[in-house]
Protein backbone atom coordinates (compact mmCIF):
# COMPACT_ATOMS: atom_id res chain seq x y z
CA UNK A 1 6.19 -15.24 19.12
CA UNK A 2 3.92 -12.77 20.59
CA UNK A 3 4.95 -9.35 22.63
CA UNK A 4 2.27 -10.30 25.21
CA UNK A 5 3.51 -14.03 25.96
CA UNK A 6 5.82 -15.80 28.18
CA UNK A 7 8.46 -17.10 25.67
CA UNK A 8 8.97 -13.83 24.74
CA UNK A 9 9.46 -12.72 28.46
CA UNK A 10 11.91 -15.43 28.35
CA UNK A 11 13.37 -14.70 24.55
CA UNK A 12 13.86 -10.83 25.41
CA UNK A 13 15.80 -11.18 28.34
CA UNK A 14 18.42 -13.48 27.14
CA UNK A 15 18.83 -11.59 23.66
CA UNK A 16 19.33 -8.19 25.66
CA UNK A 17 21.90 -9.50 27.87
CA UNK A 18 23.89 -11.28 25.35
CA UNK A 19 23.46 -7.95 23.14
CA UNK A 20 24.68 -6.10 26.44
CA UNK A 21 27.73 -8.48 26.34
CA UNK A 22 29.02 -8.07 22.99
CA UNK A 23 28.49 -3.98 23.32
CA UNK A 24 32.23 -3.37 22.06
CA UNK A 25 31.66 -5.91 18.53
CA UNK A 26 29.34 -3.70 16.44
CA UNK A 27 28.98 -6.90 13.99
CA UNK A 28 28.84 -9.60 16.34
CA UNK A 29 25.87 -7.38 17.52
CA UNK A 30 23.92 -7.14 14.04
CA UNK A 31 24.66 -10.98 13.63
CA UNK A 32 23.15 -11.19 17.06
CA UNK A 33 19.72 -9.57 15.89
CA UNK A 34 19.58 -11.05 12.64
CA UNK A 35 19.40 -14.76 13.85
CA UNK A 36 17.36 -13.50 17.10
CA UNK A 37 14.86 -11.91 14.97
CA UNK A 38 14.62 -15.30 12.58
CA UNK A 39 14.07 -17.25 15.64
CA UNK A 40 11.47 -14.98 16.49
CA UNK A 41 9.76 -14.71 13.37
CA UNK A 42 10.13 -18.98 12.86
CA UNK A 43 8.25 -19.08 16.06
CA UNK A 44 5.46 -18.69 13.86
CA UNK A 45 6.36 -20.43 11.03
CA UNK A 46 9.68 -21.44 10.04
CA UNK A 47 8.82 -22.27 6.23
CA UNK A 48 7.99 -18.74 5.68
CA UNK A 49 11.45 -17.24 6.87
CA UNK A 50 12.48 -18.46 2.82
CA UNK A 51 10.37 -15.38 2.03
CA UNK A 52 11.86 -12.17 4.12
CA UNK A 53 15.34 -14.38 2.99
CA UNK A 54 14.55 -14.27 -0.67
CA UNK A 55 12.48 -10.66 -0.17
CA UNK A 56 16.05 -9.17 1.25
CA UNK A 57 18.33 -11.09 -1.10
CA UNK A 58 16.86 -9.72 -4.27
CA UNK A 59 16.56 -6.05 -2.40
CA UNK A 60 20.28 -5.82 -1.64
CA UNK A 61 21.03 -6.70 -5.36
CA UNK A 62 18.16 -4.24 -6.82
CA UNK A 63 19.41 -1.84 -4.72
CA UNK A 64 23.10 -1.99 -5.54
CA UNK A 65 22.40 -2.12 -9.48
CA UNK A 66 20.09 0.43 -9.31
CA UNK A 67 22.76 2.45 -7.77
CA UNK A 68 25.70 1.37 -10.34
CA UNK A 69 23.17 1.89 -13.37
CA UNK A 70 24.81 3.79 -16.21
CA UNK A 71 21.20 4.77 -17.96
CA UNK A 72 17.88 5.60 -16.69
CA UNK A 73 16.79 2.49 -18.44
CA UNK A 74 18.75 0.20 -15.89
CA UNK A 75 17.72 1.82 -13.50
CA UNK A 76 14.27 1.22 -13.96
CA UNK A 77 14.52 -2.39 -14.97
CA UNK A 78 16.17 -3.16 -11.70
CA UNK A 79 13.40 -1.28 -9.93
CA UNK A 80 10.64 -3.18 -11.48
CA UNK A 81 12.39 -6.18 -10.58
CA UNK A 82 12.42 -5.59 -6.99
CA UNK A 83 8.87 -4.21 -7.48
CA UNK A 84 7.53 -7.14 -9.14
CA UNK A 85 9.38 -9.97 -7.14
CA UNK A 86 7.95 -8.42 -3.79
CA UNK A 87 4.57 -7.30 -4.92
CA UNK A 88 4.27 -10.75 -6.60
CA UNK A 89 4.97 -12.90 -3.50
CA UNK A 90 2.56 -10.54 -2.12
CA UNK A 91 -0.51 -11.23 -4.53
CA UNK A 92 0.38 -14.57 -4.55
CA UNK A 93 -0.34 -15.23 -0.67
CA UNK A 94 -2.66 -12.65 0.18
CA UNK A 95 -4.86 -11.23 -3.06
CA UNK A 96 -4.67 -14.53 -5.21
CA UNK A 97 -7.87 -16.35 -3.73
CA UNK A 98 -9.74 -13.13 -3.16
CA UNK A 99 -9.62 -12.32 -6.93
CA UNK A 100 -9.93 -15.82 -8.18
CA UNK A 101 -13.54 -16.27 -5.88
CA UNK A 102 -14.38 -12.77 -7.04
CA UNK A 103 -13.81 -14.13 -10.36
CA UNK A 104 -16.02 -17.00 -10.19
CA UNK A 105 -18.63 -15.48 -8.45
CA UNK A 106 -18.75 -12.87 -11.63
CA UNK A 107 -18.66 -16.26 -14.00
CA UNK A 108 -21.65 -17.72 -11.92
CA UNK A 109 -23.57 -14.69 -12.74
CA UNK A 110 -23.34 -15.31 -16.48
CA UNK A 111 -24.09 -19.10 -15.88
CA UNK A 112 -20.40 -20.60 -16.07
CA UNK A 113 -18.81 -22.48 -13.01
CA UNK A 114 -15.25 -23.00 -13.28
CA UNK A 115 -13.65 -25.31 -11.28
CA UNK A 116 -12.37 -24.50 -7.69
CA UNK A 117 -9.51 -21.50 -8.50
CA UNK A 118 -8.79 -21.11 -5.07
CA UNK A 119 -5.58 -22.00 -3.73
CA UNK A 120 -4.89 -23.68 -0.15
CA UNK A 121 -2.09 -21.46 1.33
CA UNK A 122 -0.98 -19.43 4.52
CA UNK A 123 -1.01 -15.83 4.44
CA UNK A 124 2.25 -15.24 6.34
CA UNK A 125 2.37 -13.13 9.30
CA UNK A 126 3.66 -9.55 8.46
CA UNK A 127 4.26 -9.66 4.87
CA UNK A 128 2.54 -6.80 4.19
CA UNK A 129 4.53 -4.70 6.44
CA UNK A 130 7.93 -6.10 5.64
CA UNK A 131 7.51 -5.65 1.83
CA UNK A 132 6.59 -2.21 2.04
CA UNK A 133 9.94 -1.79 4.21
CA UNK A 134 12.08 -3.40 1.50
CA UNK A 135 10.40 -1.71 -1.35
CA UNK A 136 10.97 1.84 0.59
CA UNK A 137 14.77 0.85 -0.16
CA UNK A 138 15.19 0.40 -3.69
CA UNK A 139 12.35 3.00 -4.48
CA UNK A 140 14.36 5.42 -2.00
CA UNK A 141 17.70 4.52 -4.24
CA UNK A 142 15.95 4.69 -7.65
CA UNK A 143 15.07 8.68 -6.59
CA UNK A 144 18.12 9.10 -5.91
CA UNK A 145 17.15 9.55 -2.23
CA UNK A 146 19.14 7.11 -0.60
CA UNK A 147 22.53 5.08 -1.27
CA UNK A 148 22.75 1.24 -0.95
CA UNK A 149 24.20 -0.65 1.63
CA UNK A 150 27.26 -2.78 1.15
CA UNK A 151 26.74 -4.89 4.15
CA UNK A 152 24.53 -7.47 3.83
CA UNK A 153 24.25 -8.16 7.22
CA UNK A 154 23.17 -4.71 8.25
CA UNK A 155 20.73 -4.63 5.01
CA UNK A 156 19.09 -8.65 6.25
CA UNK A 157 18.79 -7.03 9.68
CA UNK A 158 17.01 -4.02 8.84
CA UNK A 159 14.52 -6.10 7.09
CA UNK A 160 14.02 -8.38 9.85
CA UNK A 161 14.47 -6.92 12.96
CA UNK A 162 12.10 -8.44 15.35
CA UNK A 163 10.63 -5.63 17.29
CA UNK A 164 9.00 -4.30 14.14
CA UNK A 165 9.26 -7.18 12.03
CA UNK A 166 5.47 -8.47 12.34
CA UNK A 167 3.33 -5.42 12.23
CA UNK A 168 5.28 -2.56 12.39
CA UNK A 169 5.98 0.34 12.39
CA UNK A 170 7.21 0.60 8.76
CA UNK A 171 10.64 1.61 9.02
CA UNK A 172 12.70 3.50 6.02
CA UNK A 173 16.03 2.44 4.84
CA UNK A 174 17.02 6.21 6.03
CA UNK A 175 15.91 6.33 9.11
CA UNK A 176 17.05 2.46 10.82
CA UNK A 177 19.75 1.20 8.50
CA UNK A 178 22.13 3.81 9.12
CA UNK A 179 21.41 3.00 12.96
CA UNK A 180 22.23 -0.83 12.34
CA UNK A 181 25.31 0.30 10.84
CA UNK A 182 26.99 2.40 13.52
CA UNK A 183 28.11 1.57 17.06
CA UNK A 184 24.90 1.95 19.81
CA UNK A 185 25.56 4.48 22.74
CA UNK A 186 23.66 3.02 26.03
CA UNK A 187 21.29 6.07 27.03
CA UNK A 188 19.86 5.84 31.01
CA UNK A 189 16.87 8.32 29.32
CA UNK A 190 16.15 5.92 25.93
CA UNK A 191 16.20 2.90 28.44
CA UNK A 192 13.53 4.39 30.95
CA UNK A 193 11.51 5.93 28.36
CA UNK A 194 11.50 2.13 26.46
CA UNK A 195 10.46 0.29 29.90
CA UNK A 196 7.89 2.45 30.23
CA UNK A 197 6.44 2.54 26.46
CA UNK A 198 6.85 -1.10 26.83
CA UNK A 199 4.32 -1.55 29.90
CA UNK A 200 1.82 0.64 28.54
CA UNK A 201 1.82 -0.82 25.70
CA UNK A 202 1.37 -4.04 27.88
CA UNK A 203 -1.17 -2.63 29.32
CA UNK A 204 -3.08 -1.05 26.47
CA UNK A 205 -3.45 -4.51 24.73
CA UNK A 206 -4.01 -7.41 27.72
CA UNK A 207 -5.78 -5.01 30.03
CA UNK A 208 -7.99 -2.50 27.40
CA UNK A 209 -7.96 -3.98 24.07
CA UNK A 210 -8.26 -7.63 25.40
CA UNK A 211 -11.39 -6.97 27.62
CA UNK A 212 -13.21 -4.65 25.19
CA UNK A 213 -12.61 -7.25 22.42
CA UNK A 214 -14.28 -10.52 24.36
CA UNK A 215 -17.72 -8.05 23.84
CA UNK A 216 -16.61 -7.13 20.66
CA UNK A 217 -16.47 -10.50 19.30
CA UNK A 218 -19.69 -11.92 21.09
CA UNK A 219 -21.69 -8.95 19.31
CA UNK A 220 -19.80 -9.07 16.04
CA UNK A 221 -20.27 -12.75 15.84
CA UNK A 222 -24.24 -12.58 15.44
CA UNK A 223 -25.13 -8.89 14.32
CA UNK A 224 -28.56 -10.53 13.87
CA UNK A 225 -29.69 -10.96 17.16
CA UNK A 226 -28.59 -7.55 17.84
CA UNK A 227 -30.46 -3.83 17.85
CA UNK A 228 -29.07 -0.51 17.07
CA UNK A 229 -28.34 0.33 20.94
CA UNK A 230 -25.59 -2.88 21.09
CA UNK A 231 -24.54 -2.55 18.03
CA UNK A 232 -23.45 1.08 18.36
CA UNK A 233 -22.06 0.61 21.26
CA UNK A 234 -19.84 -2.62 20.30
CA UNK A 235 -18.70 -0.49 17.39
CA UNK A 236 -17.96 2.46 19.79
CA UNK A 237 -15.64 -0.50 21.72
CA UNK A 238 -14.24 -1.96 18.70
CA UNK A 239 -12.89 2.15 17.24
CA UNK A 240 -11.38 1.80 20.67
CA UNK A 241 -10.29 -2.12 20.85
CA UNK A 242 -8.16 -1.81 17.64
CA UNK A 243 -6.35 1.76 18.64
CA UNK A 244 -5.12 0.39 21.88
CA UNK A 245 -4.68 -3.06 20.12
CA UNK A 246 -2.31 -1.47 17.59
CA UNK A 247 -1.23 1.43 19.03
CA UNK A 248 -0.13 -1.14 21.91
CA UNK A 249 2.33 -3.19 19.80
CA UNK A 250 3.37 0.10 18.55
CA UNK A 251 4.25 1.42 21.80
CA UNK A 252 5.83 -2.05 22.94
CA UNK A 253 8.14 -2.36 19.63
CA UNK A 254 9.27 1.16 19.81
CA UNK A 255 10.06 0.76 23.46
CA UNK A 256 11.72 -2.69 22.95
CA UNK A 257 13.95 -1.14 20.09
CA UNK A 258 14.94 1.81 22.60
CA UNK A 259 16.14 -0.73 25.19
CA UNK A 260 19.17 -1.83 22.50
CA UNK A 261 19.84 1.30 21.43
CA UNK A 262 17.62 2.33 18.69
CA UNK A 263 14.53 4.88 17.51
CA UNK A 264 12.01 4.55 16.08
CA UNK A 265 9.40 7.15 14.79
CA UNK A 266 6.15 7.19 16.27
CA UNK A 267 2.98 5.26 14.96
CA UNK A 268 0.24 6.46 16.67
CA UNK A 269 -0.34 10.62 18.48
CA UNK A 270 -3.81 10.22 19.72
CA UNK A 271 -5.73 9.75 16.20
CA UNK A 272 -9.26 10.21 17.85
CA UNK A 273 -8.40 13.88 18.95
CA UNK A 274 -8.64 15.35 14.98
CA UNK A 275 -11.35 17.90 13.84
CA UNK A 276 -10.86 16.19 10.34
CA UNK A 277 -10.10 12.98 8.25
CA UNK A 278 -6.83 14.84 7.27
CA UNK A 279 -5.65 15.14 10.55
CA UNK A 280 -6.52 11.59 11.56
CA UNK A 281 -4.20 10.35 8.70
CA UNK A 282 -1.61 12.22 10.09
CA UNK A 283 -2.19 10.66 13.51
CA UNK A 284 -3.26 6.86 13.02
CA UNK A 285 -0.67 4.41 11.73
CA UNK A 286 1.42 7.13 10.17
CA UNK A 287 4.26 5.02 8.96
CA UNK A 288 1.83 3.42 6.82
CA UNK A 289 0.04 6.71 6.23
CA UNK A 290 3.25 8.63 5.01
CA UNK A 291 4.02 5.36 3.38
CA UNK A 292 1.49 5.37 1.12
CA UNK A 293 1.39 9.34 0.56
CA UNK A 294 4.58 9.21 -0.59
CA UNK A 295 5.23 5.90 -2.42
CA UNK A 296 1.59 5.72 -4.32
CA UNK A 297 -0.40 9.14 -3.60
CA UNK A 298 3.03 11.29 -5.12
CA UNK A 299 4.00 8.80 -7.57
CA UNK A 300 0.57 9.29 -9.18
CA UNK A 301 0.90 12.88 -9.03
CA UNK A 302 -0.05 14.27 -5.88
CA UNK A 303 -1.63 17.23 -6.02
CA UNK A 304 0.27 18.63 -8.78
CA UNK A 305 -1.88 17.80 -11.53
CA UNK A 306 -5.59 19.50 -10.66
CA UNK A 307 -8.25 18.91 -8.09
CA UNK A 308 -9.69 16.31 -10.16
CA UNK A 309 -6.49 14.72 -10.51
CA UNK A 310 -6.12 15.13 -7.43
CA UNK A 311 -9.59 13.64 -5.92
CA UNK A 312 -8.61 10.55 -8.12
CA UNK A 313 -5.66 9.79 -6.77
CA UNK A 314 -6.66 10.02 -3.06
CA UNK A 315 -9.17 7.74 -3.82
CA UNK A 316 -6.50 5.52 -5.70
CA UNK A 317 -4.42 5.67 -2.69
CA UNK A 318 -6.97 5.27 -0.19
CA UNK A 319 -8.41 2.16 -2.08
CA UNK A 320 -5.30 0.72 -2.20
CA UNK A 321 -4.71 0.78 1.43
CA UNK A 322 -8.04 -0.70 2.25
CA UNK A 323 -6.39 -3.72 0.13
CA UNK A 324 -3.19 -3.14 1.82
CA UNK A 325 -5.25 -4.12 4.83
CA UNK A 326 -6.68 -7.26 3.77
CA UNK A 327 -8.08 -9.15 0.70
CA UNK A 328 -11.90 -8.34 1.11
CA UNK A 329 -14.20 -5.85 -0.58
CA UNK A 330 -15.34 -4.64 3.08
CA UNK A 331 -11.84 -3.27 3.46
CA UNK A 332 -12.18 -1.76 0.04
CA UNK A 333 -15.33 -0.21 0.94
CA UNK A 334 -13.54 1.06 4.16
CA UNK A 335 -10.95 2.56 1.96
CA UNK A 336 -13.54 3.92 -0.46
CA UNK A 337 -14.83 5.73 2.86
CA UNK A 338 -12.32 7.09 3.60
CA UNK A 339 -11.39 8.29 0.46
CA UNK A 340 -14.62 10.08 0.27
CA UNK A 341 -13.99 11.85 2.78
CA UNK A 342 -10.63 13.25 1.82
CA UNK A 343 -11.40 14.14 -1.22
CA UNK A 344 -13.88 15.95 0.24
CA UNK A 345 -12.02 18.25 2.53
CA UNK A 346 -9.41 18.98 0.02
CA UNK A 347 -12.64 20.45 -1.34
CA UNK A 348 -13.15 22.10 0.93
CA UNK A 349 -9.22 23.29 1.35
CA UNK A 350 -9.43 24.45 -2.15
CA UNK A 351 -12.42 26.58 -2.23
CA UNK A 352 -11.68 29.94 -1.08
CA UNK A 353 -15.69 31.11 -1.00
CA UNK A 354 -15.79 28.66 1.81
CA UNK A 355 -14.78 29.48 5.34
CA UNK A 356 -15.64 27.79 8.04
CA UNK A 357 -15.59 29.31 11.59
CA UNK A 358 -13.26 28.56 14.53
CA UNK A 359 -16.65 27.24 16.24
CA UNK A 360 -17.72 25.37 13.59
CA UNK A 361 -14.90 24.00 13.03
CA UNK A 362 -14.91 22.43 16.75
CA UNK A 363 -17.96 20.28 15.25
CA UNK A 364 -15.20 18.47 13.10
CA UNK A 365 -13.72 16.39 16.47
CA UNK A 366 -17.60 14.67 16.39
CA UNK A 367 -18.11 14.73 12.56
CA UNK A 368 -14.70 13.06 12.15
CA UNK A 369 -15.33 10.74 14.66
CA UNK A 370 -18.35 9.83 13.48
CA UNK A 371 -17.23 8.93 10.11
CA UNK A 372 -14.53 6.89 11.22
CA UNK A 373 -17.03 4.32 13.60
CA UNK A 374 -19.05 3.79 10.65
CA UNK A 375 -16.04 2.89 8.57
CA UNK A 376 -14.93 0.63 11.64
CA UNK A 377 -18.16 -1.16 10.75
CA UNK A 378 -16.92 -2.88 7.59
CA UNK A 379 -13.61 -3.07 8.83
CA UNK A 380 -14.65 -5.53 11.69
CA UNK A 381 -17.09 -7.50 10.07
CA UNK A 382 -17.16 -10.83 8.99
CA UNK A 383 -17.69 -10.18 5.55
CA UNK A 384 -19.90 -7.43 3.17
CA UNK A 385 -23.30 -9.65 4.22
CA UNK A 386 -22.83 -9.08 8.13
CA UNK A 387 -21.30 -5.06 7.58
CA UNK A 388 -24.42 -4.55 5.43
CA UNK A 389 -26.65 -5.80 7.91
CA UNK A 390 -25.00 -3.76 10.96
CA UNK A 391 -25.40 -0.60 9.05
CA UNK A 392 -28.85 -1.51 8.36
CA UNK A 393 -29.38 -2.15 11.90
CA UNK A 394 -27.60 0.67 13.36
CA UNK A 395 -29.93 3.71 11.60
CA UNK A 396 -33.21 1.30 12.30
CA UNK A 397 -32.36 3.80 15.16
CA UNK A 398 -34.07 0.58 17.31
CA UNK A 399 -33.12 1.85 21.34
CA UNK A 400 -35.89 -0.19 22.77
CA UNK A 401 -35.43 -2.59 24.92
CA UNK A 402 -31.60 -3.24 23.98
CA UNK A 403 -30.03 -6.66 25.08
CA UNK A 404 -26.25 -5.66 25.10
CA UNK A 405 -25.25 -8.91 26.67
CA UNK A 406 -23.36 -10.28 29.44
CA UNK A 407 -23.20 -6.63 32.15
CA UNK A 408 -20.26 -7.29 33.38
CA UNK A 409 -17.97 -7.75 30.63
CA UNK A 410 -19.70 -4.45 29.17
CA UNK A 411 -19.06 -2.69 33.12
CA UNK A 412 -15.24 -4.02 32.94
CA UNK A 413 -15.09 -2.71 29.08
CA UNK A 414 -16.26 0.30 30.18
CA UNK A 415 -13.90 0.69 33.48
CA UNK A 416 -10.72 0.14 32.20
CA UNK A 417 -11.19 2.13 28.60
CA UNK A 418 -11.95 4.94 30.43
CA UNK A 419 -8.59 4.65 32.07
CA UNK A 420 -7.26 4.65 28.46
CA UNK A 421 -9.26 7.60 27.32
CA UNK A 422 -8.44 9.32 30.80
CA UNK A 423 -4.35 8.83 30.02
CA UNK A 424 -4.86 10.04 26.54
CA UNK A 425 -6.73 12.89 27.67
CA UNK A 426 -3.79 13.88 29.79
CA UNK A 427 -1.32 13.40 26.98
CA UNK A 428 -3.16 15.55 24.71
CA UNK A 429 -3.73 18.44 27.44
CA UNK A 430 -0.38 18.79 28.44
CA UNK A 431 0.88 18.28 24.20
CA UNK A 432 3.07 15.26 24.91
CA UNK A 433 3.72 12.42 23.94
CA UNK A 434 4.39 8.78 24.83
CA UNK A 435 7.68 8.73 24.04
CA UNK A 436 8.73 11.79 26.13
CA UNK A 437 6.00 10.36 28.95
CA UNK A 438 8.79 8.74 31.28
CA UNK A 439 11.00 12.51 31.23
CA UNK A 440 8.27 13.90 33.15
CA UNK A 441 8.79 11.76 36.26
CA UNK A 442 11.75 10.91 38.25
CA UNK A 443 12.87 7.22 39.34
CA UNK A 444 10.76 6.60 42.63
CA UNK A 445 7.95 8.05 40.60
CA UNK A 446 8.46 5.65 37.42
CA UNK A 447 8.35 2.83 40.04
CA UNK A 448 5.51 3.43 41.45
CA UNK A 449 3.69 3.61 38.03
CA UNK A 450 5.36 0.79 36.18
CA UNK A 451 4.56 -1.54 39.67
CA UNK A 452 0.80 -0.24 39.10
CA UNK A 453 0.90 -1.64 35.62
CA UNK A 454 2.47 -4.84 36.18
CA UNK A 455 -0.44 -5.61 38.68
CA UNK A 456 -3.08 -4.42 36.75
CA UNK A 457 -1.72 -6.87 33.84
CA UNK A 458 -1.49 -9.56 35.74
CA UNK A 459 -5.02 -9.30 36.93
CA UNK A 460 -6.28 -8.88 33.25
CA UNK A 461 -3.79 -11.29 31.80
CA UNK A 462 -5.52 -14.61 30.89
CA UNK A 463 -4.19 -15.61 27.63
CA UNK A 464 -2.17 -14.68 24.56
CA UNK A 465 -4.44 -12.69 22.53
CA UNK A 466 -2.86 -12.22 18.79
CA UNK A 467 -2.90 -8.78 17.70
CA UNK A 468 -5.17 -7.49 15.26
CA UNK A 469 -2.92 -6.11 12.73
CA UNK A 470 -0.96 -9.78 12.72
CA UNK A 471 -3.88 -10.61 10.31
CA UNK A 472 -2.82 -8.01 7.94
């Protein structure tokens, strides 16, 4: 079931008011969510609910024996088996074919062809996302960090609950379980700030993302036809089609969660305003971000153990995360980028004989940005052949006579993101953010602008684009 379609604007509805109904029976409540959210995950696919079932089982019981362990010992046993059950369902569906065609491929080179390795299965929507969550748990409890639930319904519903259940944002243990487990207080300020976060987030996927991504896809789809001019600029669109694609669902789950009573932290804080890599991190996807820093990047050491140390395990971490993203070298590659580039400025960080200038530092907003389209590149492509091909395209530096396709949908792509950039523009000027967006306006005022959204979506609105990050 998708944010952006009717049977959710039908699913929503009827879950909130029942929820509404049973607001003095905290566990009728929980019960509620947990089936609701299973209904809206087996909208999808309702073979693969076995998986978050099994995923959440085994959790609860890792967590509660790591907790009861008498030695160290135990304790880690019970950790590696949460550890390997999750991260081997996993491999299984997502990483199993990439490695065994990557495998054959490296056999063909040396003359043998083994038979087809490959294996016909589904990747399932949102594993990635909801096996990090789980694995946050016992990891949390085997630091000693966090103490186990006893109620398994609370513990199921944290790992399922729809509004964050497909693509995130990655929720810890800490922060939403305790929430599940306590009695909800209706708040007039949560509820407006949630109807808001939830049209703009409407409205930054079907009306932004949506229309830059039909030229996106047209100009992606045969980079060979295509000069530097187009392909710059559908890169340009894509850096842009993915943030308010993402940052969208973010805004509409966070919103959605607020409406029944819960918060979550925030996903996205306007990633393209950073003068470094660094600071990007800390803007774009940061559940994931402080997800990996401090699940992979400090369990390898940090930055405890030397720069070199150091510069390995960013890169580690940051190749990881490509995989994370999907099972393909060009996400590798975008990972590698990335980790570069970190590695890098903690270079840079860690040399004392070189200081930059409050000027030249302003250079990093461009520099950064810069880095990050040309990552986009692989990211978006089709596979390593077509990214290669862009890249070589794209510093052919080839501005003559561009064909960039059908003008209007590049006018309309151009028209409504700079609506987006315009909004975000305002958020970062006046140092807010979404979240606190609806506190600045009273009620008439918050009509007026949610009535402008709704009509502007249903103009745009045409059909129920998947997200991007349901892939991953």
């Amino acid at each position: 079931m998708l944010f952006n379609s009717f049977e959710f604007l039908i699913f929503f509805p009827i879950v909130f008011t029942v929820y509404c109904l049973l607001n003095k029976d905290l566990k009728k409540q929980n019960i509620l969510l947990l089936l609701s959210s299973y209904i809206f995950y087996a909208w999808w696919d309702w073979r693969f609910l076995s998986l978050i079932i099994v995923s959440s089982f085994i959790d609860f019981t890792a967590g509660s024996k790591i907790f009861n362990s008498k030695t160290r010992k135990q304790r880690k046993n019970w950790l590696l088996v949460s550890l390997i059950a999750n991260l081997g369902l996993l491999s299984v569906f997502k990483y199993y074919n990439f490695f065994a065609e990557s495998f054959a491929d490296l056999a063909n080179v040396f003359g043998w062809q083994p038979d087809d390795l490959t294996l016909n299965i589904i990747l399932p929507v949102g594993i990635s996302f909801y096996t990090f969550q789980t694995l946050s748990y016992t990891i949390d409890i085997y630091r000693k960090q966090f103490q186990p639930t006893n109620d398994i319904i609370s513990f199921f519903t944290y790992i399922a609950f729809f509004p964050q259940l497909v693509a995130g944002p990655i929720e810890r243990a800490s922060n939403l379980l305790p929430q599940i487990e306590k009695k909800r207080i209706f708040k007039k300020e949560w509820f407006n700030e949630g109807i808001i976060q939830i049209l703009v987030g409407l409205f930054r996927k079907i009306v932004i993302a949506d229309t830059i991504g039909a030229y996106v896809d047209t100009i992606y789809g045969g980079i060979e036809i295509y000069n530097s001019t187009t392909i710059i600029l559908a890169t340009f669109l894509y850096a842009f089609q993915i943030y308010y694609d993402f940052a969208g669902y973010s805004d509409i789950a966070i919103g959605t969660a607020k409406l029944i009573g819960f918060k979550f932290n925030q996903n996205f804080n306007l990633p393209y305003f950073s003068k470094s890599l660094t600071e990007f991190w800390r803007k774009w996807h940061m559940s994931l971000s402080y997800w990996l820093r401090d699940y992979l990047y400090i369990s390898l050491g940090g930055n405890r153990k030397g720069i070199k140390i150091t510069y390995r395990n960013l890169m580690l971490t940051m190749l990881l995360g490509g995989l994370w993203h999907g099972s393909s070298w060009n996400f590798i590659i975008w990972g590698g980028i990335h980790g570069v580039v970190l590695s890098f400025e903690k270079y840079l960080e860690s040399n004392q004989k070189l200081k930059i200038s409050n000027k030249l530092k302003l250079l990093g907003y461009p520099i950064t940005f810069s880095i990050v389209l040309l990552s986009w590149v692989f990211f978006r492509s089709q596979d390593l052949n077509s990214a290669l091909l862009a890249i070589k395209k794209i510093f052919q530096f080839n501005f003559s006579s561009p064909f960039i396709g059908d003008i209007n949908v590049v006018v309309n792509s151009i028209i409504v993101l700079s609506i987006g950039i315009l909004f975000d523009l305002y958020l970062f000027n006046k140092q807010i953010d979404l979240e606190n967006f609806a506190t600045k306006f009273n009620i008439l005022k918050i009509a007026v602008i949610s009535s402008i959204i709704i009509l502007l979506i249903n103009l745009f609105y045409s059909s129920s684009n998947n997200f991007i990050y349901f892939q991953f």
